[in-house]
N, C-alpha and C. Protein backbone atom coordinates (compact mmCIF):
# COMPACT_ATOMS: atom_id res chain seq x y z
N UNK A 1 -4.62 -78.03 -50.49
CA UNK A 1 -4.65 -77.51 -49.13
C UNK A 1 -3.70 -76.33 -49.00
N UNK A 2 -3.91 -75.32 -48.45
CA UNK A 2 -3.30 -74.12 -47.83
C UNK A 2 -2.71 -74.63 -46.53
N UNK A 3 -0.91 -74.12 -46.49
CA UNK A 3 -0.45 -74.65 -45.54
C UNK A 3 0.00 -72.88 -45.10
N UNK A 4 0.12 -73.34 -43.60
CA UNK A 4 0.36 -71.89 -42.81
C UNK A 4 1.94 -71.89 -42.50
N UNK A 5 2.13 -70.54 -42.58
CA UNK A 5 3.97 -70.72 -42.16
C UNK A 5 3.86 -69.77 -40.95
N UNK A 6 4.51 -70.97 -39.58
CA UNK A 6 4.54 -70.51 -38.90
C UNK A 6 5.54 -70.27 -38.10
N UNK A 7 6.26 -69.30 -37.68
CA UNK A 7 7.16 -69.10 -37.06
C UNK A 7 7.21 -70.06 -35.80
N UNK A 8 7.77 -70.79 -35.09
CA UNK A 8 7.67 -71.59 -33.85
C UNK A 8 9.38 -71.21 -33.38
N UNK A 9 8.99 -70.52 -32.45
CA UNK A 9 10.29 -70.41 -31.35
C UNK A 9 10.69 -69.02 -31.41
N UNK A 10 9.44 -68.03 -31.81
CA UNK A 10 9.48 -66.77 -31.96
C UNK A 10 9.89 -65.98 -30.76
N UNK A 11 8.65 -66.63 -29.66
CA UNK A 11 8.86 -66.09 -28.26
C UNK A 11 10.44 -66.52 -27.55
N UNK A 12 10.75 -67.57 -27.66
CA UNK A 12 12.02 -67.72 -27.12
C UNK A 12 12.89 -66.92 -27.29
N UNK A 13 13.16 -67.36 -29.26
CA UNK A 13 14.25 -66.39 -29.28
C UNK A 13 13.99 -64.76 -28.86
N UNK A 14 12.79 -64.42 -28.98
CA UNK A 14 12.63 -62.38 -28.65
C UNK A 14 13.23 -62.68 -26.62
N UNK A 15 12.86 -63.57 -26.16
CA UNK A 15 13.30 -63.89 -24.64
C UNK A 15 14.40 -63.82 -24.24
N UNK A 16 15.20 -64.55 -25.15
CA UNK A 16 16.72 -64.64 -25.14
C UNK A 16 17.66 -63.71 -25.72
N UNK A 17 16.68 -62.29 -26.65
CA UNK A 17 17.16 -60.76 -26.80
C UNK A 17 17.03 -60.59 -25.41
N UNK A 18 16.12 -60.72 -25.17
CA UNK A 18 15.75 -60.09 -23.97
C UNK A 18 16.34 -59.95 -22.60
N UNK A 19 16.63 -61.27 -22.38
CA UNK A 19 17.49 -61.61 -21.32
C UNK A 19 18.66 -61.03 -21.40
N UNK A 20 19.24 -61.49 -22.57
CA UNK A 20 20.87 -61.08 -22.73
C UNK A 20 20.77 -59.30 -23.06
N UNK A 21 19.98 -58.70 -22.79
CA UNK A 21 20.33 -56.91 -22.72
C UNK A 21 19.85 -56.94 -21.58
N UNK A 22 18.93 -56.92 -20.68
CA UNK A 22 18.70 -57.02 -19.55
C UNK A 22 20.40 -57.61 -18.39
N UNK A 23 20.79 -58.67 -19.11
CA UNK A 23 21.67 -59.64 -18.30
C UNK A 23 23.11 -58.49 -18.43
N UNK A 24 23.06 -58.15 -19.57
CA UNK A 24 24.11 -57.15 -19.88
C UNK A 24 24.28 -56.07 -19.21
N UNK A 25 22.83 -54.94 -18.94
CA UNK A 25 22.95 -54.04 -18.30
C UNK A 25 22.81 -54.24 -16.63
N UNK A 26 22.65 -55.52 -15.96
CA UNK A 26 22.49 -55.11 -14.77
C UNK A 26 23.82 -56.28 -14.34
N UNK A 27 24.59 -56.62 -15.53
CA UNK A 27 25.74 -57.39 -15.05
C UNK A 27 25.92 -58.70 -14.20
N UNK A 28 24.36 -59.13 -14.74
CA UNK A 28 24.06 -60.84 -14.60
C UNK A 28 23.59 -61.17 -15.33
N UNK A 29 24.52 -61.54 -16.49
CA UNK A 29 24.07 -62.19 -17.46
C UNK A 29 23.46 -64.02 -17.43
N UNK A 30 23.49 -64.59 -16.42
CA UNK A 30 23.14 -65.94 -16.53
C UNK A 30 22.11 -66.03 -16.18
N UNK A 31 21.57 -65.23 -14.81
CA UNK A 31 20.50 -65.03 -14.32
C UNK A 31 19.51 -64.96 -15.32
N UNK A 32 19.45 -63.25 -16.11
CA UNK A 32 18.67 -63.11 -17.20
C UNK A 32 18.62 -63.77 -18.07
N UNK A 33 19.91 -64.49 -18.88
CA UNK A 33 19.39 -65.49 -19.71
C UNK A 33 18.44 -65.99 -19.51
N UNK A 34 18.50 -66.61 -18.32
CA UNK A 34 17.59 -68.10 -18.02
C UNK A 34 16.36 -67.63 -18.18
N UNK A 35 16.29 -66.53 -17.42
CA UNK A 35 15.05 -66.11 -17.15
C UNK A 35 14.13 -65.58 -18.40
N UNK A 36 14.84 -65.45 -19.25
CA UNK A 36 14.19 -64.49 -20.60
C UNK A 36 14.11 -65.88 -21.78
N UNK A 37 14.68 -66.82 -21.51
CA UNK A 37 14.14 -68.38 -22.12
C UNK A 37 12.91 -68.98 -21.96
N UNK A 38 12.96 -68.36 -20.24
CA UNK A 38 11.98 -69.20 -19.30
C UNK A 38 10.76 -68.63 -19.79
N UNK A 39 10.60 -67.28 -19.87
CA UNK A 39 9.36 -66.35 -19.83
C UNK A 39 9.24 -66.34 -21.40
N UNK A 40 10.02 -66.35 -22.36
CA UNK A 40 9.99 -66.90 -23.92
C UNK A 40 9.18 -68.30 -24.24
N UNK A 41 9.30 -69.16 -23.56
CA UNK A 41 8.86 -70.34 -23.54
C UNK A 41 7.21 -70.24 -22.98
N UNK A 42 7.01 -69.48 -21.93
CA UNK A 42 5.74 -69.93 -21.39
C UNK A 42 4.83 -68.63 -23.10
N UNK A 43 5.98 -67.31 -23.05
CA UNK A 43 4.52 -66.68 -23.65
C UNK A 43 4.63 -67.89 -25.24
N UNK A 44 5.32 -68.51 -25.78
CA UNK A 44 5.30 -69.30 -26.86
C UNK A 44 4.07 -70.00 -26.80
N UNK A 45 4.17 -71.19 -25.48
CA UNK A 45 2.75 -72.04 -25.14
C UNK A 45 1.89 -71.35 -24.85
N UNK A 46 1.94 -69.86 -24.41
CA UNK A 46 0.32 -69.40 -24.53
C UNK A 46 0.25 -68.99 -25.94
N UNK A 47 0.64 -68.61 -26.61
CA UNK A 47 0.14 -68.01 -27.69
C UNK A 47 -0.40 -69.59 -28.68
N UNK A 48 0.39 -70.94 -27.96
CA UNK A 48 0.01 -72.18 -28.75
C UNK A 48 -1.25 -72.53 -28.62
N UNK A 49 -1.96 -72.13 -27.43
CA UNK A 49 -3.02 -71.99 -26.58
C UNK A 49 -4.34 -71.36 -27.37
N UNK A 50 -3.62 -70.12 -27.73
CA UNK A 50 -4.72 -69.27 -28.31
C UNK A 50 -4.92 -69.44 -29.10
N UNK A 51 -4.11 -70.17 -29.95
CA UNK A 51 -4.26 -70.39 -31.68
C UNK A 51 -5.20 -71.86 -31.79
N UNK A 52 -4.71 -72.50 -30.67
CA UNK A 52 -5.66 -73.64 -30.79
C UNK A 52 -7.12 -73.66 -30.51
N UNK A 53 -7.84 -72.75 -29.71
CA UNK A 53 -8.83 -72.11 -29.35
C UNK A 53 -9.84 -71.60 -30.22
N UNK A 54 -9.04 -71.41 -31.25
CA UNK A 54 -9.78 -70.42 -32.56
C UNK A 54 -10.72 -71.55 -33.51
């Protein structure tokens, strides 16, 4: 069997770049954290979505 290597927690962590430069430049960093976890997490389960679809 061919096994697939798959990155899992890709979107988060790019979320949690994300947040924390965002959080950095507008000098709320907790806010953006959260928020760039939050929005990491949902695009993760969609993309879990699409793959399952196929």
């Amino acid at each position: 069997m061919k096994e697939k290597n798959t990155q899992k927690g890709r979107f988060i962590g790019l979320g949690l770049v994300f947040g924390t430069v965002v959080g950095v430049l507008t000098d709320n960093i907790g806010l953006w954290l959260s928020l760039g976890i939050v929005f990491g997490a949902a695009l993760e389960m969609k993309n879990k979505d699409l793959k399952n679809k196929k």
